[in-house]
ModelCIF file with pLDDT and N, C-alpha, C, O atoms, coordinates in Angstrom:
data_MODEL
#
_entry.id   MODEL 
#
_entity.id                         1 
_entity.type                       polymer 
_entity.pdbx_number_of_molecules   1 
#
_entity_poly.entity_id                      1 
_entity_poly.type                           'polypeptide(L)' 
_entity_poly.nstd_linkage                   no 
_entity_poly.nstd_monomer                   no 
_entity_poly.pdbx_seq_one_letter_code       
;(UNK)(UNK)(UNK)(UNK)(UNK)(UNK)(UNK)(UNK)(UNK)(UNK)(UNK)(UNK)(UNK)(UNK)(UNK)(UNK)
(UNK)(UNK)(UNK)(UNK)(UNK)(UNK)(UNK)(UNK)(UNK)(UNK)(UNK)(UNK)(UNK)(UNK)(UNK)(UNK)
(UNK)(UNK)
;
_entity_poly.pdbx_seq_one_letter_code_can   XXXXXXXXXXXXXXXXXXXXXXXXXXXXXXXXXX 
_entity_poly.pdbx_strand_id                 A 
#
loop_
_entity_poly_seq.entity_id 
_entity_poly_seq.num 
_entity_poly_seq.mon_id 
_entity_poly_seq.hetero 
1 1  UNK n 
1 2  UNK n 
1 3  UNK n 
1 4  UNK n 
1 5  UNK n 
1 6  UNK n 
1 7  UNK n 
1 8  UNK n 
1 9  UNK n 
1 10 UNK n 
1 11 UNK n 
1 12 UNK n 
1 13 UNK n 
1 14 UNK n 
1 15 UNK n 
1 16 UNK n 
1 17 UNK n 
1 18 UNK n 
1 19 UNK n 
1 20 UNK n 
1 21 UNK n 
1 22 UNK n 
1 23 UNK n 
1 24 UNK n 
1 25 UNK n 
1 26 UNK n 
1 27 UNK n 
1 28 UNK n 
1 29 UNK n 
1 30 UNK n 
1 31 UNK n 
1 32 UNK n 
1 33 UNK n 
1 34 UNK n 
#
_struct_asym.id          A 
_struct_asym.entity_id   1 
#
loop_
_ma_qa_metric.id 
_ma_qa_metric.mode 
_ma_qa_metric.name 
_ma_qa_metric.software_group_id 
_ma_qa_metric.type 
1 global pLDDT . pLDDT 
2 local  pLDDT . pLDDT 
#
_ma_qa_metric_global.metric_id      1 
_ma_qa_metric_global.metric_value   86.06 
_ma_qa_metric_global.model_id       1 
_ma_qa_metric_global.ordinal_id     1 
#
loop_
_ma_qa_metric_local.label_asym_id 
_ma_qa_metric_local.label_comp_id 
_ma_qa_metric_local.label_seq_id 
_ma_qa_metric_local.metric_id 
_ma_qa_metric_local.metric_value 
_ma_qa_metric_local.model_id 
_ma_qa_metric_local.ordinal_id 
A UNK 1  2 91.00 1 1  
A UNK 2  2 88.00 1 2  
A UNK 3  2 86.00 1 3  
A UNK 4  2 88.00 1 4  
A UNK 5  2 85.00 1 5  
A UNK 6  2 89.00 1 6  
A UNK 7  2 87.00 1 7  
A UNK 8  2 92.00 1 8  
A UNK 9  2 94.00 1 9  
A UNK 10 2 96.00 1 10 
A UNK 11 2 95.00 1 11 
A UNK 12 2 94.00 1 12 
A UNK 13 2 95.00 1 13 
A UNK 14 2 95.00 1 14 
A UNK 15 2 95.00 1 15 
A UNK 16 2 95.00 1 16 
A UNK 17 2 94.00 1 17 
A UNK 18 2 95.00 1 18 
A UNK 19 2 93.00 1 19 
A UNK 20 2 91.00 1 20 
A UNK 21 2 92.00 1 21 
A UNK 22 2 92.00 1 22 
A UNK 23 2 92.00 1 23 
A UNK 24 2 90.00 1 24 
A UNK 25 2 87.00 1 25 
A UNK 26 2 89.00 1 26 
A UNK 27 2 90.00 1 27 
A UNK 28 2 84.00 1 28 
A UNK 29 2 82.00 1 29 
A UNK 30 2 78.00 1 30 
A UNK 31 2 50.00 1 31 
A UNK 32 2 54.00 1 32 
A UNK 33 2 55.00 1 33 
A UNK 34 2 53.00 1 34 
#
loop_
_atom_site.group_PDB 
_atom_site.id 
_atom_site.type_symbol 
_atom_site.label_atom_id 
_atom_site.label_alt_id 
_atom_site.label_comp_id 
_atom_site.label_asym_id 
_atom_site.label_entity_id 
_atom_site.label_seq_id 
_atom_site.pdbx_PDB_ins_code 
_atom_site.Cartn_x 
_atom_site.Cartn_y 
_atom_site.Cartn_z 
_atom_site.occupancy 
_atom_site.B_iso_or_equiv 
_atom_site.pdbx_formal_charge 
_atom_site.auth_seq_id 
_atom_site.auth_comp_id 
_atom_site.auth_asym_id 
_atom_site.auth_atom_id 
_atom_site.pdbx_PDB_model_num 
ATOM 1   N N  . UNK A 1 1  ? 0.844   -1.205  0.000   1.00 91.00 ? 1  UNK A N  1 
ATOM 2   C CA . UNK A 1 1  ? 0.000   0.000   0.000   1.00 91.00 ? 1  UNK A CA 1 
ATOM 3   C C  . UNK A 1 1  ? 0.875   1.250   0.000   1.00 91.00 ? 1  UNK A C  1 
ATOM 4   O O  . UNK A 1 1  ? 0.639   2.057   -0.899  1.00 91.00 ? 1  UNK A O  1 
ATOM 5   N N  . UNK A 1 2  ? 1.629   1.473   0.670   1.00 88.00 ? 2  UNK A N  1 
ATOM 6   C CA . UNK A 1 2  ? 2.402   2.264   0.849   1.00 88.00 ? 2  UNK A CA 1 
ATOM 7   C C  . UNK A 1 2  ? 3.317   2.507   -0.827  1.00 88.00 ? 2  UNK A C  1 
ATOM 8   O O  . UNK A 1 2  ? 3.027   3.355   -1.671  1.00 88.00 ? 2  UNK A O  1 
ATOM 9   N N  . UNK A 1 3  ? 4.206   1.691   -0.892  1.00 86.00 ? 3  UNK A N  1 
ATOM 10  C CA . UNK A 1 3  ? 4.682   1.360   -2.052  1.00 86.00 ? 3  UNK A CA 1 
ATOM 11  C C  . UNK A 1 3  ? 4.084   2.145   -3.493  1.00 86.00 ? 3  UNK A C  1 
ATOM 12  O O  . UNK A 1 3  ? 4.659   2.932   -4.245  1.00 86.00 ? 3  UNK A O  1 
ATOM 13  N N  . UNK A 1 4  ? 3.108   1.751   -3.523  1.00 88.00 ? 4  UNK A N  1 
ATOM 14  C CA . UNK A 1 4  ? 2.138   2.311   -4.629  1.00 88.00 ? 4  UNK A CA 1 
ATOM 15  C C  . UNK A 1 4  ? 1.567   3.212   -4.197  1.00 88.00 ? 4  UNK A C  1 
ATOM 16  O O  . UNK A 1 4  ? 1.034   3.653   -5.215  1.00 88.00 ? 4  UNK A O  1 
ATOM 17  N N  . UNK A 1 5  ? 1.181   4.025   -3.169  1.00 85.00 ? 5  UNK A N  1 
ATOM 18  C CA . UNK A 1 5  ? 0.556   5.498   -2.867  1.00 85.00 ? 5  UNK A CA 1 
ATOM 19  C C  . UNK A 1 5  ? -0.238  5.544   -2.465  1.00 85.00 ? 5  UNK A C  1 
ATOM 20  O O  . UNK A 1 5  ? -0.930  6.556   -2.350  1.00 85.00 ? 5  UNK A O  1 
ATOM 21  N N  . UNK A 1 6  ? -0.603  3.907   -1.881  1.00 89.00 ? 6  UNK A N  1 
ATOM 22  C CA . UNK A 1 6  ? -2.690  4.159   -1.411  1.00 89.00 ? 6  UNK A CA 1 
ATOM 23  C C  . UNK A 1 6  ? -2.611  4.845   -0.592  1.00 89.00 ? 6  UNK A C  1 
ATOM 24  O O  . UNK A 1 6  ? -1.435  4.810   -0.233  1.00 89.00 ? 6  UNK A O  1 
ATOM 25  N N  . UNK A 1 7  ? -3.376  5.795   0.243   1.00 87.00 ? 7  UNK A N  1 
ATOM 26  C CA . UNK A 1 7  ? -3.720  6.262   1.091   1.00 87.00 ? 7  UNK A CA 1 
ATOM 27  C C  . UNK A 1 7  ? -3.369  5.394   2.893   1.00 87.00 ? 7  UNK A C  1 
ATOM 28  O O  . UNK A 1 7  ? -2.803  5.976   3.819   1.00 87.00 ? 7  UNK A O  1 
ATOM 29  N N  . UNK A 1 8  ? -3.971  3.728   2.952   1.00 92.00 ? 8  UNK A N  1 
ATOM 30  C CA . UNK A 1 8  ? -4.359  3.649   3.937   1.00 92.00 ? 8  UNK A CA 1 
ATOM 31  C C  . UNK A 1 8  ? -4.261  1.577   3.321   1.00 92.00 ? 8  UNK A C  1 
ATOM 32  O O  . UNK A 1 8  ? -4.948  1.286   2.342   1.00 92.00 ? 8  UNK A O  1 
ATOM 33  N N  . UNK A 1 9  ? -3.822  0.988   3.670   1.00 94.00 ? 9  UNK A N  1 
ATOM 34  C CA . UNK A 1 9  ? -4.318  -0.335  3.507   1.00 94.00 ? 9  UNK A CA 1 
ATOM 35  C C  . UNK A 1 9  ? -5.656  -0.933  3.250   1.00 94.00 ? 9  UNK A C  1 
ATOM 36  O O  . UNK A 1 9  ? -5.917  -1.894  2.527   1.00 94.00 ? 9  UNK A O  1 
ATOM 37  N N  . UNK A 1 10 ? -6.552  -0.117  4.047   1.00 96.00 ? 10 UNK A N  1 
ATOM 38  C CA . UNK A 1 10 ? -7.628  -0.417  4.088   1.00 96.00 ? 10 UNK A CA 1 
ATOM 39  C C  . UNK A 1 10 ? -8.546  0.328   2.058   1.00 96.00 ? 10 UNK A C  1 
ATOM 40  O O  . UNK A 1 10 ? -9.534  -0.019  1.411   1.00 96.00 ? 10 UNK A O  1 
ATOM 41  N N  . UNK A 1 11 ? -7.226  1.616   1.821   1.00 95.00 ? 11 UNK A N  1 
ATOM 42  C CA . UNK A 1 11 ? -7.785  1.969   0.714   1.00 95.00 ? 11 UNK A CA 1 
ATOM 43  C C  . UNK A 1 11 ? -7.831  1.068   -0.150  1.00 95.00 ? 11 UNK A C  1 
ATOM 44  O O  . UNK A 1 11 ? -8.814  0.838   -0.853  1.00 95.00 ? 11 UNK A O  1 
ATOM 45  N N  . UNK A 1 12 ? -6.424  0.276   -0.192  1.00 94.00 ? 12 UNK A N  1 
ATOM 46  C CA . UNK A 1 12 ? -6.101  -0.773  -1.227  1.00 94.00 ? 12 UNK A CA 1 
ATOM 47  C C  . UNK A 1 12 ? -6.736  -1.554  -1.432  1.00 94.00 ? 12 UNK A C  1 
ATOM 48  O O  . UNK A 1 12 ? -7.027  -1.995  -2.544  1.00 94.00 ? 12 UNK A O  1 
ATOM 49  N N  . UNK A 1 13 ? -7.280  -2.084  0.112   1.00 95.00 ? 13 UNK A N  1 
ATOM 50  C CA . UNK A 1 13 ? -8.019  -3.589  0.289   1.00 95.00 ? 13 UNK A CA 1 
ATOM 51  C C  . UNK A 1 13 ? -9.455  -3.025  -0.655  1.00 95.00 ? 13 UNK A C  1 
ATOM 52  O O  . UNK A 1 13 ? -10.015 -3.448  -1.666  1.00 95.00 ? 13 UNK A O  1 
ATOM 53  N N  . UNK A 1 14 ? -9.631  -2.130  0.055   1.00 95.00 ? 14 UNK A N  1 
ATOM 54  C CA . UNK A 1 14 ? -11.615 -1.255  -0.818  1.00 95.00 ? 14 UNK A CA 1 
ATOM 55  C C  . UNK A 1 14 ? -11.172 -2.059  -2.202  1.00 95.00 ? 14 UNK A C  1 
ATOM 56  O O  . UNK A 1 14 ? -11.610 -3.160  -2.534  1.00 95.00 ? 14 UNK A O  1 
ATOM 57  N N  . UNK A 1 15 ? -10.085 -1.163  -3.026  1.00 95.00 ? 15 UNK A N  1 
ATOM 58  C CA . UNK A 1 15 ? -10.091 -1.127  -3.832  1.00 95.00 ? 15 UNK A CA 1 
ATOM 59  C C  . UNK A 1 15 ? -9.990  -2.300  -4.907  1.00 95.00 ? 15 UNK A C  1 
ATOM 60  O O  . UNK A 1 15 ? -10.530 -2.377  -6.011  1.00 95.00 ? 15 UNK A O  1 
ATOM 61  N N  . UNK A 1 16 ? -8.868  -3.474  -4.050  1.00 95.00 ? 16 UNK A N  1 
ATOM 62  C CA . UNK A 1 16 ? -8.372  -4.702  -4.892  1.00 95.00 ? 16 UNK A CA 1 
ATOM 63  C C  . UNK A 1 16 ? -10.183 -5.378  -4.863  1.00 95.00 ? 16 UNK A C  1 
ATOM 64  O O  . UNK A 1 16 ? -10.799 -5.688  -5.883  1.00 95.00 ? 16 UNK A O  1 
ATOM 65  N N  . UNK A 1 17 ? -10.739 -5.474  -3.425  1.00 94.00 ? 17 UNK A N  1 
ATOM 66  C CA . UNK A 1 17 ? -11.656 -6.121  -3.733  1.00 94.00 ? 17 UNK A CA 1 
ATOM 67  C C  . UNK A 1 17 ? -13.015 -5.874  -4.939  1.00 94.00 ? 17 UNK A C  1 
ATOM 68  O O  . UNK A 1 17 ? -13.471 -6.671  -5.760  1.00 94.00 ? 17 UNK A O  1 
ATOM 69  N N  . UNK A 1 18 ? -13.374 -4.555  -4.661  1.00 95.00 ? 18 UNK A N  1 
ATOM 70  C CA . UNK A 1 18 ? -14.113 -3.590  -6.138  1.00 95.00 ? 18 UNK A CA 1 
ATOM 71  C C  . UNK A 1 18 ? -13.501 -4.302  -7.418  1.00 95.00 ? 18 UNK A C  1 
ATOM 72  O O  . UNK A 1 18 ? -14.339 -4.762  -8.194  1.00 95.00 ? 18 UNK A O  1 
ATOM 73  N N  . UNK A 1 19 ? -12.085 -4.470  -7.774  1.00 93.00 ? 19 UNK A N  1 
ATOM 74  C CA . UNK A 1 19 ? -12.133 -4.728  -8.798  1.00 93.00 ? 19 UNK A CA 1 
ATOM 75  C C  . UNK A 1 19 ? -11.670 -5.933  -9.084  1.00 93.00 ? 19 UNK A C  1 
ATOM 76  O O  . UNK A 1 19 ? -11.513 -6.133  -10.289 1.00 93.00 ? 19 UNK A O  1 
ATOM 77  N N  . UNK A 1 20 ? -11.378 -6.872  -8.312  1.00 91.00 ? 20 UNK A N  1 
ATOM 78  C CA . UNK A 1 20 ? -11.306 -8.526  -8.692  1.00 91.00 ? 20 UNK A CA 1 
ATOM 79  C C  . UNK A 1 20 ? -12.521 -8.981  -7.867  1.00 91.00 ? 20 UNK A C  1 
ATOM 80  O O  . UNK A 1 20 ? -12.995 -9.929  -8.493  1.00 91.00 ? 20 UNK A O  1 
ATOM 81  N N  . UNK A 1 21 ? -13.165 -8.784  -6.891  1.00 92.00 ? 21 UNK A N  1 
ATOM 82  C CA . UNK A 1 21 ? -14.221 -9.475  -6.810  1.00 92.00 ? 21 UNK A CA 1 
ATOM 83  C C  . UNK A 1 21 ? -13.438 -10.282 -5.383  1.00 92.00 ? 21 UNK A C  1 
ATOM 84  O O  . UNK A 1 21 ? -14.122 -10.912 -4.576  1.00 92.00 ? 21 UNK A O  1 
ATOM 85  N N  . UNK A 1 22 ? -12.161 -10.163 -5.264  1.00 92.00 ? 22 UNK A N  1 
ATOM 86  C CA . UNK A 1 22 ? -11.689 -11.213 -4.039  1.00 92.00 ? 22 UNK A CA 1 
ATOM 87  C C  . UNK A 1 22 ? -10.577 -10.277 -2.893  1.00 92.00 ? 22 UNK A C  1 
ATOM 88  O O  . UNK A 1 22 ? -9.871  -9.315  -3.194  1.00 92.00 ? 22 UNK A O  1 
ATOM 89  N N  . UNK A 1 23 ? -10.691 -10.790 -1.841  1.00 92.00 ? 23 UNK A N  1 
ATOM 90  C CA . UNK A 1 23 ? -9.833  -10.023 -1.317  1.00 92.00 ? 23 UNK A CA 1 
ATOM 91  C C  . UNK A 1 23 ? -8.064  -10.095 -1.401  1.00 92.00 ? 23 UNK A C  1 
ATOM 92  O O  . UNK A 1 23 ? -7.694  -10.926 -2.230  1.00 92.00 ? 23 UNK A O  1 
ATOM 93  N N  . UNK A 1 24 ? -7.328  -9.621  -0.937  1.00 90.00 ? 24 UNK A N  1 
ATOM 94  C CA . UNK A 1 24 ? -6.243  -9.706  -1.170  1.00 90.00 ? 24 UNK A CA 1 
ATOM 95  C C  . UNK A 1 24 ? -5.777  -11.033 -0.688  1.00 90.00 ? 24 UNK A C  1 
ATOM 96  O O  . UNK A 1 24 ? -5.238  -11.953 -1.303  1.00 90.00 ? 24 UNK A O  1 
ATOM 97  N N  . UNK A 1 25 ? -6.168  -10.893 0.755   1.00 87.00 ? 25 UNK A N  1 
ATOM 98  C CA . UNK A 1 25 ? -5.505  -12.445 1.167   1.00 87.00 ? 25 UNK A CA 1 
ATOM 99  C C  . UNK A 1 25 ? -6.440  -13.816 0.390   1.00 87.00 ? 25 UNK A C  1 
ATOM 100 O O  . UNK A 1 25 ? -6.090  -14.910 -0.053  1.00 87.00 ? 25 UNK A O  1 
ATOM 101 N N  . UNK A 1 26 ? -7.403  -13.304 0.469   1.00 89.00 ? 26 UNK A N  1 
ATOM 102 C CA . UNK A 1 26 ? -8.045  -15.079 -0.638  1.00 89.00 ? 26 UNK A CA 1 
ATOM 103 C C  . UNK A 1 26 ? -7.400  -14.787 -1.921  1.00 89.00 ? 26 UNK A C  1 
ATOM 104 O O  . UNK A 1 26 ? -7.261  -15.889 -2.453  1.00 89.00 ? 26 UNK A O  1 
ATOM 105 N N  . UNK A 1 27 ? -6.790  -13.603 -2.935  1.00 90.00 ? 27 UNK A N  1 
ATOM 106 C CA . UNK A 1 27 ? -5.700  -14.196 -3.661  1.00 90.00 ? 27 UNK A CA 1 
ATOM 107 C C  . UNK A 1 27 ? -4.439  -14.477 -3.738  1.00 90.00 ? 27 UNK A C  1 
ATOM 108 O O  . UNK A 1 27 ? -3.924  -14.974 -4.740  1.00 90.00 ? 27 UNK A O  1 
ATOM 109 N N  . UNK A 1 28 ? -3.727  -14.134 -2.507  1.00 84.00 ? 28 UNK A N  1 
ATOM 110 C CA . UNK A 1 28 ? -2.726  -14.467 -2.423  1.00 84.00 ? 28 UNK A CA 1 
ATOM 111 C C  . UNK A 1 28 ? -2.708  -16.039 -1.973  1.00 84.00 ? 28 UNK A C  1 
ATOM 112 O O  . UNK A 1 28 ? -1.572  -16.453 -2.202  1.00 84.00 ? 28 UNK A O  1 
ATOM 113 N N  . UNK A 1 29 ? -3.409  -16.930 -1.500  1.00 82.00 ? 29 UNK A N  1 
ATOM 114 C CA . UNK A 1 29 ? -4.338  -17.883 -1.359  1.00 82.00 ? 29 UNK A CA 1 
ATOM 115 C C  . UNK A 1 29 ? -4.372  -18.794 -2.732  1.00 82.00 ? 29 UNK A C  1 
ATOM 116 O O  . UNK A 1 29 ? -3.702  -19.810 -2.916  1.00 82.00 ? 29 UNK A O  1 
ATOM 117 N N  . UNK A 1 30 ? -5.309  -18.199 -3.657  1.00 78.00 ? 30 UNK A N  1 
ATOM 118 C CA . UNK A 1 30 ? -5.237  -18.839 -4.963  1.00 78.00 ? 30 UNK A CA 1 
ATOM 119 C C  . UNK A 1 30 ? -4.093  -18.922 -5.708  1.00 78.00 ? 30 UNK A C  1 
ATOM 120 O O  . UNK A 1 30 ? -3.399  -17.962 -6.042  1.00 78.00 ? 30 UNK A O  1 
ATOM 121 N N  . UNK A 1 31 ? -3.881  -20.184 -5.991  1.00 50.00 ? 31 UNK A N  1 
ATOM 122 C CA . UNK A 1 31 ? -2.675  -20.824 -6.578  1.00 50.00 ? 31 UNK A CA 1 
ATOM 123 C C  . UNK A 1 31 ? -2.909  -20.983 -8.110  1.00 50.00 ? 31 UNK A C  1 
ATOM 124 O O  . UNK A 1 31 ? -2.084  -21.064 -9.020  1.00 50.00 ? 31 UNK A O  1 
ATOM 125 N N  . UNK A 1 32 ? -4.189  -21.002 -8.133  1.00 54.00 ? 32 UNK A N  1 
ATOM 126 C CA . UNK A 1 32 ? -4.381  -21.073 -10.302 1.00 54.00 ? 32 UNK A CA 1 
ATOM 127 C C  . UNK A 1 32 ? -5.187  -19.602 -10.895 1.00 54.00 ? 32 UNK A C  1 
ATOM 128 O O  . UNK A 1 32 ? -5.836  -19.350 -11.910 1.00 54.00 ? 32 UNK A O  1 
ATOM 129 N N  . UNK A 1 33 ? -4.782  -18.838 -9.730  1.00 55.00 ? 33 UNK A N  1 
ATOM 130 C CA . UNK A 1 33 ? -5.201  -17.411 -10.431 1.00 55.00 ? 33 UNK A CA 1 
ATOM 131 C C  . UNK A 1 33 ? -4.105  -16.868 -11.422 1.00 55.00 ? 33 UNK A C  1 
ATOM 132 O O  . UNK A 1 33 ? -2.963  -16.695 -10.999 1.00 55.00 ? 33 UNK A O  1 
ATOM 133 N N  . UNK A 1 34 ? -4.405  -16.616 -12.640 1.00 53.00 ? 34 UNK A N  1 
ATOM 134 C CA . UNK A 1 34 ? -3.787  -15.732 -14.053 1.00 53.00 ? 34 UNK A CA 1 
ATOM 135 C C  . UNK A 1 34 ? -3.681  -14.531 -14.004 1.00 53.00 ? 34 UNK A C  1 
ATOM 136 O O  . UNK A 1 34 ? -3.254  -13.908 -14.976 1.00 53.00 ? 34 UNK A O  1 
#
């Protein structure tokens, strides 16, 4: 988060989930995600 400029972790998380549909830790989790 930091790294890339989000605001807040919690911005990132809003955000990764809005646009994959999953959260960060269930994809870091998935092993046959492309």
């Amino acid at each position: 988060a930091y790294k890339l400029g989000y605001s807040s972790v919690q911005h990132l998380s809003n955000q990764f989930k809005k646009n994959t549909g999953m959260t960060a830790s269930q994809f870091r989790k998935e092993s046959d995600y492309l």
